[in-house]
N, C-alpha and C. Protein backbone atom coordinates (compact mmCIF):
# COMPACT_ATOMS: atom_id res chain seq x y z
N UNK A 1 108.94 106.32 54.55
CA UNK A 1 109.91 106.48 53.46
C UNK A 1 110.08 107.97 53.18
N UNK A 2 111.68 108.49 52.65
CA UNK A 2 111.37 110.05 53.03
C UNK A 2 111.20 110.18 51.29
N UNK A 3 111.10 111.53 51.77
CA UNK A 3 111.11 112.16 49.94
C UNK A 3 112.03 112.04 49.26
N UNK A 4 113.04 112.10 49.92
CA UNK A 4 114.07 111.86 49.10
C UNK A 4 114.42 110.52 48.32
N UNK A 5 114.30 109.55 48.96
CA UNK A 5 114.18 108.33 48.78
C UNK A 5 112.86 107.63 47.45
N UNK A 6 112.14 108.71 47.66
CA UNK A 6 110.90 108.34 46.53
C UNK A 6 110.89 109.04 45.15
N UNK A 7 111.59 110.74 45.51
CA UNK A 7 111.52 111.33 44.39
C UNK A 7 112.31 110.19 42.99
N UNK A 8 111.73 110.91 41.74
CA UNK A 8 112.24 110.31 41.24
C UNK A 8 113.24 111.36 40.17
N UNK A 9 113.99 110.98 39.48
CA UNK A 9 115.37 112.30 38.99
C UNK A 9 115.72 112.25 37.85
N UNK A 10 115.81 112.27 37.12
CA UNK A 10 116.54 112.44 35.95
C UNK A 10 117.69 111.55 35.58
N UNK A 11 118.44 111.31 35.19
CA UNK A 11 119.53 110.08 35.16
C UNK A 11 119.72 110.15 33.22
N UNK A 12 121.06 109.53 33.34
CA UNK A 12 121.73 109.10 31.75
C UNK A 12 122.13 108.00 32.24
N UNK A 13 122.48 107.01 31.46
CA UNK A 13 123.67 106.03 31.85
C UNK A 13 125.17 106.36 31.93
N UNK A 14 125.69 105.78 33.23
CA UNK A 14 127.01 106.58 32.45
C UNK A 14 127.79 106.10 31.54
N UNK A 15 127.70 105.07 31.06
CA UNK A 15 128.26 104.56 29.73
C UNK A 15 128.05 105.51 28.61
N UNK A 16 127.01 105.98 28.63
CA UNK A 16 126.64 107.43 27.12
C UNK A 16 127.04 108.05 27.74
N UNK A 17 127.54 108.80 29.10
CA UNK A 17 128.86 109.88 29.06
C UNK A 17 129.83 109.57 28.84
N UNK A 18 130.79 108.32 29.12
CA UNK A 18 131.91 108.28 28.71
C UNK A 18 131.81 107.73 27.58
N UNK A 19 131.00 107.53 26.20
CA UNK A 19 131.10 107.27 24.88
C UNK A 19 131.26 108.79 24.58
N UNK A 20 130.43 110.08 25.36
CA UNK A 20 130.67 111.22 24.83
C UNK A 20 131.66 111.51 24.41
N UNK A 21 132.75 110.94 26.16
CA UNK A 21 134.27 111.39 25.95
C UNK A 21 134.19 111.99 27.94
N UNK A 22 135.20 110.79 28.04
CA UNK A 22 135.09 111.08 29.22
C UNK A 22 136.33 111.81 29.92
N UNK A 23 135.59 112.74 31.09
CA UNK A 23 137.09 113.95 31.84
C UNK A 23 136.60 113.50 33.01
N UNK A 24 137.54 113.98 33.59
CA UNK A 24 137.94 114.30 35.37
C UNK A 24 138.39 115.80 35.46
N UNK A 25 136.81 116.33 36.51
CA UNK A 25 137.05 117.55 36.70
C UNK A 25 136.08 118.60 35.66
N UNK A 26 136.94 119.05 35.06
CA UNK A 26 136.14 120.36 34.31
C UNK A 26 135.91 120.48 33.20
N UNK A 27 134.89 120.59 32.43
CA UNK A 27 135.31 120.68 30.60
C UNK A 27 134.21 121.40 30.30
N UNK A 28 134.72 122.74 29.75
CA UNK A 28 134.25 123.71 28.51
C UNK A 28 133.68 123.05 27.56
N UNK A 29 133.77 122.29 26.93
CA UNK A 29 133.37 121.97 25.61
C UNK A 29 131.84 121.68 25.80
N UNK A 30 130.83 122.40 26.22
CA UNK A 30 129.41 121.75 26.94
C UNK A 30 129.05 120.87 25.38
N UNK A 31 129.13 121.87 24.27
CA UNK A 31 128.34 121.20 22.85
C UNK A 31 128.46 119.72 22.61
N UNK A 32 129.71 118.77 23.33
CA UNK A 32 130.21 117.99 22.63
C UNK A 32 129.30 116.94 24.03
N UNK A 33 128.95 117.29 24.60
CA UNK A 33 127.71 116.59 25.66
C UNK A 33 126.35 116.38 25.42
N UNK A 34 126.10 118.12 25.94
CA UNK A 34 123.93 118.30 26.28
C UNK A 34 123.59 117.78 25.09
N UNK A 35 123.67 118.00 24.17
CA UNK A 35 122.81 117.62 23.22
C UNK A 35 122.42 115.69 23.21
N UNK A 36 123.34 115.33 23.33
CA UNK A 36 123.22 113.99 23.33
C UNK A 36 122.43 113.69 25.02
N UNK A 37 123.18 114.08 26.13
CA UNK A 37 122.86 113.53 27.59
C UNK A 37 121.50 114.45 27.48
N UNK A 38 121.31 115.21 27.26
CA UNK A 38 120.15 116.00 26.86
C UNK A 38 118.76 115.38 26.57
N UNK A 39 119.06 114.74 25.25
CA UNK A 39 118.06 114.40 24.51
C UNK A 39 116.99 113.46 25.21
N UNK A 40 115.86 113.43 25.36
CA UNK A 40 114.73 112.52 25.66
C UNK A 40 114.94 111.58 25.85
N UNK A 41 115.41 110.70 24.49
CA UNK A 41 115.76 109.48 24.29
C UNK A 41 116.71 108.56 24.76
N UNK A 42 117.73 109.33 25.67
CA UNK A 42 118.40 109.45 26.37
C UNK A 42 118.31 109.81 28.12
N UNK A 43 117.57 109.75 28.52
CA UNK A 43 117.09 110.47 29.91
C UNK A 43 116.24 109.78 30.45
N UNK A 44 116.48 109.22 31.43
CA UNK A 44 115.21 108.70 32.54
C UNK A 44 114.79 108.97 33.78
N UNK A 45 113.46 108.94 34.41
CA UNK A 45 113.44 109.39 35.80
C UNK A 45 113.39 108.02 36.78
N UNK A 46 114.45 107.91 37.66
CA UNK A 46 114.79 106.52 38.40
C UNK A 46 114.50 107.54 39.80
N UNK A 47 114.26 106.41 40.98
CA UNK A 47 114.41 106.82 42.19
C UNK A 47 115.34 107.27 42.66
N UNK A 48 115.52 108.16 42.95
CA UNK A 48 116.51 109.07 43.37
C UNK A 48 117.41 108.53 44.77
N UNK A 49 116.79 107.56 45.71
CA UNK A 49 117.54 106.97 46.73
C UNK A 49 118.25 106.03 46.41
N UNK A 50 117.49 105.47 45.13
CA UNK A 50 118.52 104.15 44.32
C UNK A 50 119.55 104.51 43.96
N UNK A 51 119.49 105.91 43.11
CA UNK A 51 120.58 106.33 42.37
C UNK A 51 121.55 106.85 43.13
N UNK A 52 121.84 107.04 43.67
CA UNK A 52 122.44 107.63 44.93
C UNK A 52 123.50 106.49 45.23
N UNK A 53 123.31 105.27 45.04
CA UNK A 53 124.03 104.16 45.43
C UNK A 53 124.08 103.62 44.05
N UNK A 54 124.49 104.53 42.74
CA UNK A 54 124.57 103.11 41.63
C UNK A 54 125.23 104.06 40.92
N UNK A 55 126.34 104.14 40.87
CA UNK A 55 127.20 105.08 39.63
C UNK A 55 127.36 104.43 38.14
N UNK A 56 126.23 102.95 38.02
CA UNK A 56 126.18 103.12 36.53
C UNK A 56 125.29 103.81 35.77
N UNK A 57 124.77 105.12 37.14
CA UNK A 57 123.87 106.30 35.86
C UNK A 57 124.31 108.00 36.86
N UNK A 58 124.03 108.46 35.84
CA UNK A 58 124.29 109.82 36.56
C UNK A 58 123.45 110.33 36.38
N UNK A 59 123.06 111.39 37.47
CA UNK A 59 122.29 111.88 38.16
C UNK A 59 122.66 113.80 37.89
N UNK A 60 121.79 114.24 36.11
CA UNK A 60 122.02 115.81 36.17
C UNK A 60 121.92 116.45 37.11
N UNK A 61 122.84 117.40 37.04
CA UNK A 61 122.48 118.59 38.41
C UNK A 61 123.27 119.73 37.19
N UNK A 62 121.95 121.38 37.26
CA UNK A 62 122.38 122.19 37.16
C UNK A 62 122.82 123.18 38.06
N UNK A 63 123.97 123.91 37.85
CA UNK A 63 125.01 124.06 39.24
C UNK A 63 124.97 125.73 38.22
N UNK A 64 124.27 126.52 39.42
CA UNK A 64 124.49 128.08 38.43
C UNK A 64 125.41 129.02 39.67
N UNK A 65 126.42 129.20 39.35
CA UNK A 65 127.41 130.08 39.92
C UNK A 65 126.61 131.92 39.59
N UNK A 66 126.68 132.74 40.91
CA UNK A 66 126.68 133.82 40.18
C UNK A 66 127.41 135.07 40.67
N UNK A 67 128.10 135.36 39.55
CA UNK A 67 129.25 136.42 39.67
C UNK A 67 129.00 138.24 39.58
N UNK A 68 129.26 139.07 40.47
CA UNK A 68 129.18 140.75 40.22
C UNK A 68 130.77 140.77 40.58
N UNK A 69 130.74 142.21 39.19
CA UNK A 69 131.39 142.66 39.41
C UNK A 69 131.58 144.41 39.97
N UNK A 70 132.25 144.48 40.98
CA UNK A 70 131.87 146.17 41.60
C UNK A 70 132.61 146.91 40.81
N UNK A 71 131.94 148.21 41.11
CA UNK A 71 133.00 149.61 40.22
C UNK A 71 134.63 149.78 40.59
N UNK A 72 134.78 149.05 41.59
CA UNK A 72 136.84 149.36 41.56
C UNK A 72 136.76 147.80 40.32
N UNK A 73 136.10 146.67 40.14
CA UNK A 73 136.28 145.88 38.76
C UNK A 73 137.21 144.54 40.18
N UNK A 74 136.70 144.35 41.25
CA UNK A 74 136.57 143.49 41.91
C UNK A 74 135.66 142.25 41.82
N UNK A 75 136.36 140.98 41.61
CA UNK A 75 135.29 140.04 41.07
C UNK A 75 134.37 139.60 42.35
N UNK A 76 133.45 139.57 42.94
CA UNK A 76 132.76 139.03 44.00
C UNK A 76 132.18 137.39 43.44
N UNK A 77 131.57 136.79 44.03
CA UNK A 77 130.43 135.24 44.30
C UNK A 77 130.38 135.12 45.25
N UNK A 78 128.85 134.89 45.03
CA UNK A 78 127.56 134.22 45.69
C UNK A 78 127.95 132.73 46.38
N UNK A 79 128.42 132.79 47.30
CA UNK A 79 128.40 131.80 48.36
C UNK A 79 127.54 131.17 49.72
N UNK A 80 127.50 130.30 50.34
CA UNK A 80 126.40 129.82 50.93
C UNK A 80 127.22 128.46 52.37
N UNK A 81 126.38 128.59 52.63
CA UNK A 81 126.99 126.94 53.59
C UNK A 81 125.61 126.09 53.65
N UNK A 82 125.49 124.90 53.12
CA UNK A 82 124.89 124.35 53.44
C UNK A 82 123.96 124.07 55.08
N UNK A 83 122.87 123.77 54.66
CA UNK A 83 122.54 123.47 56.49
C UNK A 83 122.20 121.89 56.60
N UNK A 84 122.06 121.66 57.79
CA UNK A 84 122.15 120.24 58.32
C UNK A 84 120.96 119.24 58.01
N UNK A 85 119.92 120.23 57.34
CA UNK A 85 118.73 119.41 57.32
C UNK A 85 118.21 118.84 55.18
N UNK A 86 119.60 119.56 54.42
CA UNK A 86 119.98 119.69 53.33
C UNK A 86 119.39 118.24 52.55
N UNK A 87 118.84 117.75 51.66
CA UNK A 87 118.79 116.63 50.77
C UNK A 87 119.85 115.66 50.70
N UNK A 88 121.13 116.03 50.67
CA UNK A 88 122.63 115.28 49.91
C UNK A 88 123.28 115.54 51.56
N UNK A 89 123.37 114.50 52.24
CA UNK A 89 123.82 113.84 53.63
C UNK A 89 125.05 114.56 53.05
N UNK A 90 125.65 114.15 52.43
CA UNK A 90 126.96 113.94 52.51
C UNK A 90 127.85 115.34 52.29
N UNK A 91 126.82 116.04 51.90
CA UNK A 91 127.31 117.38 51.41
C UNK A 91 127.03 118.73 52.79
N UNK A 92 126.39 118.18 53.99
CA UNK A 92 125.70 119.15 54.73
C UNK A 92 126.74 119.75 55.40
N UNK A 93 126.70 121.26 55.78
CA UNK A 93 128.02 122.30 56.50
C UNK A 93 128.86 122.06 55.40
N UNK A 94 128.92 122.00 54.50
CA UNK A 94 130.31 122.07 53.70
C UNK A 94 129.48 123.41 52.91
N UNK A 95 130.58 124.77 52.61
CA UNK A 95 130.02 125.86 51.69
C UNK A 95 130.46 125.14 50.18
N UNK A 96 129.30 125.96 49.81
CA UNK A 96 128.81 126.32 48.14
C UNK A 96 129.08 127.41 47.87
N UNK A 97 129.23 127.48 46.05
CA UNK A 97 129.31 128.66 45.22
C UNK A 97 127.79 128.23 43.99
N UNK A 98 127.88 126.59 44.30
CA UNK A 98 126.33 126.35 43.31
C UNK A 98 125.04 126.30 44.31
N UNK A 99 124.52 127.11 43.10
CA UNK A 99 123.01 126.61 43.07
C UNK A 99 122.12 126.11 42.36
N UNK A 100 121.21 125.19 42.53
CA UNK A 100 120.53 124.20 41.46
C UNK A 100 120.23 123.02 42.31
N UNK A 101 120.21 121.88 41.91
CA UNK A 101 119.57 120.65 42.36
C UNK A 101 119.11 119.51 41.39
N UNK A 102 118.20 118.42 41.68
CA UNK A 102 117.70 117.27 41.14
C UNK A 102 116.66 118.11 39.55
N UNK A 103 116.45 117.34 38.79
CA UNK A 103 115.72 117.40 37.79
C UNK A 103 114.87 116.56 37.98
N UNK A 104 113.58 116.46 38.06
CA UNK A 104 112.38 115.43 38.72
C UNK A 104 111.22 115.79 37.70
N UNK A 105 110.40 114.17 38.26
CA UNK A 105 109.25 114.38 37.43
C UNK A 105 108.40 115.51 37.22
N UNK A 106 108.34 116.21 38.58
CA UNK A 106 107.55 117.47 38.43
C UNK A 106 107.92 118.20 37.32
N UNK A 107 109.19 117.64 36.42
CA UNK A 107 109.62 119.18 35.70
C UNK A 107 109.42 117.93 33.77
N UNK A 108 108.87 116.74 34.14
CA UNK A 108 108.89 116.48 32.73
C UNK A 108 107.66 115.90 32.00
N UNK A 109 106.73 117.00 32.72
CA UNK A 109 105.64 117.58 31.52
C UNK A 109 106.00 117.88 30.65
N UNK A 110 107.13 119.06 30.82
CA UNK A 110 107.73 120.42 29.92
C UNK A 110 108.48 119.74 28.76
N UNK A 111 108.16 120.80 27.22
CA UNK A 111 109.11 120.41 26.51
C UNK A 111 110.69 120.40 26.84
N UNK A 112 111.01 121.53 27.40
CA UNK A 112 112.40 121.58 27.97
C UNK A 112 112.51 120.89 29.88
N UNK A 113 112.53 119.95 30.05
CA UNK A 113 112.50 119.62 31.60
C UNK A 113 113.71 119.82 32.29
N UNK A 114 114.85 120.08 31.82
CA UNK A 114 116.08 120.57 32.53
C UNK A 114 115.93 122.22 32.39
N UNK A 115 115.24 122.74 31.58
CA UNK A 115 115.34 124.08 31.87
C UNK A 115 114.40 124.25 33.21
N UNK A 116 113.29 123.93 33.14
CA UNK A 116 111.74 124.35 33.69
C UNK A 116 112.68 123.59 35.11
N UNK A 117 113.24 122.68 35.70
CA UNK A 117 113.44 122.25 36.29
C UNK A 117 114.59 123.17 37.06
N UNK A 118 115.76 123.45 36.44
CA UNK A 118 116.38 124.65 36.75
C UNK A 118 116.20 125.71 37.47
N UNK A 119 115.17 126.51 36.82
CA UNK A 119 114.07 127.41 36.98
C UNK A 119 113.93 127.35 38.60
N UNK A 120 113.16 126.34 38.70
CA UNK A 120 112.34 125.69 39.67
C UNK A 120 113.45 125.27 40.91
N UNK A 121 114.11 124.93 40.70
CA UNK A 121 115.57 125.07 41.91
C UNK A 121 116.13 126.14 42.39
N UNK A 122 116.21 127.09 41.25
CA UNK A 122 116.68 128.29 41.49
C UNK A 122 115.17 129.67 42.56
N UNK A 123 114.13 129.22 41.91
CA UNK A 123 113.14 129.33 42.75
C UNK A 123 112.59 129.18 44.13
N UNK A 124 112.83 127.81 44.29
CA UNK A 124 112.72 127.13 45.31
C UNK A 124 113.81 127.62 46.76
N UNK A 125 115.36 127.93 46.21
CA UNK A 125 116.78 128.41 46.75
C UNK A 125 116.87 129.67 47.33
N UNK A 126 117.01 130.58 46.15
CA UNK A 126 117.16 131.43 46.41
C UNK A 126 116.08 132.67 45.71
N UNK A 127 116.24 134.09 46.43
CA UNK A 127 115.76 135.25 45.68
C UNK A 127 116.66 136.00 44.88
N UNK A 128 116.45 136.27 43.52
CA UNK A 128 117.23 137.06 42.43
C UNK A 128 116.37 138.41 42.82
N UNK A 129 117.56 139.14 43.08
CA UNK A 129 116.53 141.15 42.95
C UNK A 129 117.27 141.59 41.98
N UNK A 130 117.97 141.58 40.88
CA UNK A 130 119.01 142.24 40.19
C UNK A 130 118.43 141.75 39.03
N UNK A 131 118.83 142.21 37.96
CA UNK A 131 118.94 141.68 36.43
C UNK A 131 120.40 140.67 36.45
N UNK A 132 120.56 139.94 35.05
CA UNK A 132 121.04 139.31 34.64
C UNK A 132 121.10 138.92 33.29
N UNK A 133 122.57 137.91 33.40
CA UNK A 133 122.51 137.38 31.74
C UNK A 133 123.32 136.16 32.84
N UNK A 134 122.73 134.81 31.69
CA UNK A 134 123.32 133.50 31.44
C UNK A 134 124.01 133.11 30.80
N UNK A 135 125.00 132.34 30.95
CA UNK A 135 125.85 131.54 30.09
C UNK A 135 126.45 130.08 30.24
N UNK A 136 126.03 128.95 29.62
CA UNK A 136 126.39 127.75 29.70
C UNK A 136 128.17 127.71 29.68
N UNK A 137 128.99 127.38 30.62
CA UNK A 137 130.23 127.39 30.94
C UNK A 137 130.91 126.17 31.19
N UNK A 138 130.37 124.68 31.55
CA UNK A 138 131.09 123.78 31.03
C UNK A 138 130.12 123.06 32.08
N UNK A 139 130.94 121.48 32.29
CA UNK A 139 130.32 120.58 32.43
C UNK A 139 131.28 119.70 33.93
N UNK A 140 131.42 119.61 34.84
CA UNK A 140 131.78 118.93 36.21
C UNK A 140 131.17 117.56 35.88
N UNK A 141 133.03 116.53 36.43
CA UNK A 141 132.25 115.47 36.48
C UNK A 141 133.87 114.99 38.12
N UNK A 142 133.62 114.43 39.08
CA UNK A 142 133.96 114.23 40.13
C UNK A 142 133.45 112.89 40.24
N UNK A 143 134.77 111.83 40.12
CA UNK A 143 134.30 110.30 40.29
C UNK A 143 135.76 109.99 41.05
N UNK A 144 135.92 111.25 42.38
CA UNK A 144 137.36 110.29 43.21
C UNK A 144 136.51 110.99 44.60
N UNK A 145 134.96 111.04 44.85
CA UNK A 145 133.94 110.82 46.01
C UNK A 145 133.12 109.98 45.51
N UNK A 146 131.96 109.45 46.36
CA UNK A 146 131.33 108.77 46.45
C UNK A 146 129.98 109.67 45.47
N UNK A 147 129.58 110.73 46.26
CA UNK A 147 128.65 111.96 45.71
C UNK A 147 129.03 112.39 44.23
N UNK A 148 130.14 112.75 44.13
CA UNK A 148 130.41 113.14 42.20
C UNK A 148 130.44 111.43 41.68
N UNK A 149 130.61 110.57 41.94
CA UNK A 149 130.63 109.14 40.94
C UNK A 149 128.99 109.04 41.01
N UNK A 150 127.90 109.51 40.99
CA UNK A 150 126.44 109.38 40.42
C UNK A 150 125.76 110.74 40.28
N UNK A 151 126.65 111.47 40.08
CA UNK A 151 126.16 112.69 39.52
C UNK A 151 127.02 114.06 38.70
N UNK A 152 126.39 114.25 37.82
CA UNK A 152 126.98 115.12 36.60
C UNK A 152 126.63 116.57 36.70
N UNK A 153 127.50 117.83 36.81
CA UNK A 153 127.10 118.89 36.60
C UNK A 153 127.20 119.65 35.31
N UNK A 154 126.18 120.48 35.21
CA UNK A 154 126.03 121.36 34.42
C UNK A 154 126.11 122.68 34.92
N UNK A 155 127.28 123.31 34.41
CA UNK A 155 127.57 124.87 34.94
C UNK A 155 127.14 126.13 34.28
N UNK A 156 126.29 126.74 35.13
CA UNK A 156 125.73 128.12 34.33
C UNK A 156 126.30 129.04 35.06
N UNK A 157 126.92 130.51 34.67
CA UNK A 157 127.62 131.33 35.13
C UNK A 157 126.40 132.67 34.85
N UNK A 158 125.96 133.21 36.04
CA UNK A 158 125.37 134.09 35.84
C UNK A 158 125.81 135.31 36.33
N UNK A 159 125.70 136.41 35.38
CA UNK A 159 126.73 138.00 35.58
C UNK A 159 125.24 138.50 36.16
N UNK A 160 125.22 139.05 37.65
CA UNK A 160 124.78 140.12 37.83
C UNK A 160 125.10 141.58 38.18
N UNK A 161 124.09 142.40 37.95
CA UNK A 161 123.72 143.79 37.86
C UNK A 161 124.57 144.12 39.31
N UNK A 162 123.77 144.22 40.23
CA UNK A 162 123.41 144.37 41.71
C UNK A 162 123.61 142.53 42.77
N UNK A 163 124.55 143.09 43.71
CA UNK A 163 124.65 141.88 44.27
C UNK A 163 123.85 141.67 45.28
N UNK A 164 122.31 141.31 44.93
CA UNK A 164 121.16 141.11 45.46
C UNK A 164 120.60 139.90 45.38
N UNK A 165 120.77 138.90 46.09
CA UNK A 165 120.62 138.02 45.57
C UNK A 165 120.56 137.04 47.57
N UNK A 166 119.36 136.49 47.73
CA UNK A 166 119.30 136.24 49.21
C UNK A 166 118.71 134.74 49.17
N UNK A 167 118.63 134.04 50.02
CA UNK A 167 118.35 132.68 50.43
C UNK A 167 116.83 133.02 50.45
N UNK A 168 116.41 131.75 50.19
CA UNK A 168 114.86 131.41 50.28
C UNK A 168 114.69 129.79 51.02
N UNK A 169 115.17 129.63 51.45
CA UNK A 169 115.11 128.44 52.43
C UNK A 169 115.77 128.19 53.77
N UNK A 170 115.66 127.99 54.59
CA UNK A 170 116.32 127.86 55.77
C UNK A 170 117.84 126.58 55.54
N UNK A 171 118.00 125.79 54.54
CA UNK A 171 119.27 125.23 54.26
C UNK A 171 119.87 126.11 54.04
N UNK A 172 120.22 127.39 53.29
CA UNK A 172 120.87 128.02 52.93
C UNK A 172 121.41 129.11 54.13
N UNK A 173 122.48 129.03 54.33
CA UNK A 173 122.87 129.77 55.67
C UNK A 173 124.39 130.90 55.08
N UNK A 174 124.62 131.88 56.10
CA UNK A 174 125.50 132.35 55.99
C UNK A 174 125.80 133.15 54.23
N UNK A 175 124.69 133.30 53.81
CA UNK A 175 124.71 133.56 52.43
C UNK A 175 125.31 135.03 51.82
N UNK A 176 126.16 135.40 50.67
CA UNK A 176 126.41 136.20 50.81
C UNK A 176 127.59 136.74 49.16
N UNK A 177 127.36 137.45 48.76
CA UNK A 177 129.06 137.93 47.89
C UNK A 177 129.89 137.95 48.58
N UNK A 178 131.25 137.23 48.46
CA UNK A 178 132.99 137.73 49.08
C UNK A 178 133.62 137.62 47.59
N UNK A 179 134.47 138.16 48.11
CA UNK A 179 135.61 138.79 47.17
C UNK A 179 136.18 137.61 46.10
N UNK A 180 136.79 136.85 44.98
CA UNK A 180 137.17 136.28 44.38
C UNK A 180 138.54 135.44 45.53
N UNK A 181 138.95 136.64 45.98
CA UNK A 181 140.38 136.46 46.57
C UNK A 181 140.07 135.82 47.95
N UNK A 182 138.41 136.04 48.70
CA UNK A 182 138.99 134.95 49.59
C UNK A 182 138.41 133.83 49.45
N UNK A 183 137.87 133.25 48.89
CA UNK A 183 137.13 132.11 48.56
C UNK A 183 137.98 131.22 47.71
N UNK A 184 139.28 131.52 47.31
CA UNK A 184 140.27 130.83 46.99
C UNK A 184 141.03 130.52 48.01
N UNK A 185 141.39 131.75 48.73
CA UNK A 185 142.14 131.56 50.28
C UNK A 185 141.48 130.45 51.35
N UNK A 186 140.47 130.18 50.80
CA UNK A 186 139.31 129.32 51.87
C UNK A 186 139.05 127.88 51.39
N UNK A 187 139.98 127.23 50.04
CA UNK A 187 138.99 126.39 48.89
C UNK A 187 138.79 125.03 49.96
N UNK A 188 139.56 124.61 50.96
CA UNK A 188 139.14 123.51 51.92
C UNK A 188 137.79 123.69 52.41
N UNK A 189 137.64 124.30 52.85
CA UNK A 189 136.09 124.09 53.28
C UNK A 189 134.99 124.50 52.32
N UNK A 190 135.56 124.60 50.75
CA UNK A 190 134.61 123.87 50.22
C UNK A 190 133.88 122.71 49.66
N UNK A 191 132.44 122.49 49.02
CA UNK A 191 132.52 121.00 48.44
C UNK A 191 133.83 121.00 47.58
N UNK A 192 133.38 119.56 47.02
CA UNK A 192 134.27 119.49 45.76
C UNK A 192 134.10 120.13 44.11
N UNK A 193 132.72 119.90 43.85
CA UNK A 193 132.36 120.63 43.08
C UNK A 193 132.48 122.57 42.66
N UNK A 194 132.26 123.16 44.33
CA UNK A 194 132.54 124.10 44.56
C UNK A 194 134.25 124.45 44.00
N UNK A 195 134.63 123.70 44.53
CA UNK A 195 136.59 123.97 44.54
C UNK A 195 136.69 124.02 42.89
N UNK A 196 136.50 122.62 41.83
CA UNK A 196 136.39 122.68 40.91
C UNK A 196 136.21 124.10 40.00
N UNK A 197 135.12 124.13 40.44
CA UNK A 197 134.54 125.61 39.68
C UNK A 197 135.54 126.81 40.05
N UNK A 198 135.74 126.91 41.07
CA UNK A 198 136.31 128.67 41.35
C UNK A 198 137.86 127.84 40.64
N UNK A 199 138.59 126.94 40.91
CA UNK A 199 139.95 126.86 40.04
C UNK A 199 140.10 127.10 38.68
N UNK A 200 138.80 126.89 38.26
CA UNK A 200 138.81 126.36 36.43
C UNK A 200 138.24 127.66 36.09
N UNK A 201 137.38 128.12 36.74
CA UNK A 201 136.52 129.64 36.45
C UNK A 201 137.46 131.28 36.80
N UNK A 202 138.23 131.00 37.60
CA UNK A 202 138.40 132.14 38.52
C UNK A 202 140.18 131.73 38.60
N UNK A 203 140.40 131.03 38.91
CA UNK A 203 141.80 130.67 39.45
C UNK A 203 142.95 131.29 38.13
């Protein structure tokens, strides 16, 4: 049985997202969500191979975009291509602008387990050499694939210093800053989630 199949993840029902108030696509309004999909009382860790096949729960994922800007005031992001040996079948060779992943038991010791868990993706991914600042920027929800109908993003937009910022895993390929302008010129060969973000963020 693989890991993937055993881990276990984080999950809401999705009935308490669409009581939140349900979109297609992109929504700013994060306040009128986390707090509720957030809360403890609200949150469970299910097998992650189950969930995968049951869109009556969704499956958090924090998705952190990160943006420099150079001295001519050129917007760059942190882009990536998936590799073939990736967790999410369905997502492998298709490029990214997120990074993040599953929320799992390992992370709900912690009073905060979507942060510590975060953390821990972003760890696991990639290397940060630069400073930074964070900012919660909205909320992805994609239910016209198979992959966005059991899973919910959470978008963090991170401004860095220095565009230093390198892969720490062998999934992560081709990694790199390009320009704002061609990664719009390119949005087919990204995921869907990916496309989402640079239209609603950048477009």
């Amino acid at each position: 049985m693989s890991a993937v199949s055993t881990e276990q993840v984080m999950v809401v029902k999705t009935q308490l997202f669409h009581d939140c108030g349900y979109f297609q696509g992109f929504c700013s309004d994060t306040d009128k969500y986390l707090e509720t999909l957030l809360d403890s009382a609200n949150t469970q860790y299910l097998p992650r191979g189950d969930m995968e096949e049951d869109p009556s729960f969704k499956q958090l994922i924090p998705y952190c975009i990160f943006r420099f800007v150079d001295e001519a005031g050129e917007t760059q992001v942190f882009q990536y291509t998936r590799g073939k040996g990736g967790g999410e079948t369905r997502l492998r060779a298709k490029k990214s602008v997120g990074i993040g992943g599953h929320i799992s038991t390992l992370d709900a010791h912690d009073e905060s387990p979507y942060e510590l868990g975060m953390q821990r993706e972003l760890e696991e991914e990639i290397v940060i050499d630069t400073e930074f600042t964070q900012t919660l920027v909205g909320l992805i929800n994609d239910d016209e694939n198979e992959v966005g109908k059991v899973h919910l993003g959470i978008v963090h937009l991170f401004e860095v210093q220095k565009p230093q910022i390198s892969a720490n895993e062998a999934e992560i390929s081709d990694a790199g800053f390009l320009p704002v302008s061609e990664l719009m010129a390119d949005l087919d060969s990204y995921e869907t989630w990916s496309k989402i973000c640079l239209e609603s963020l950048f477009g």
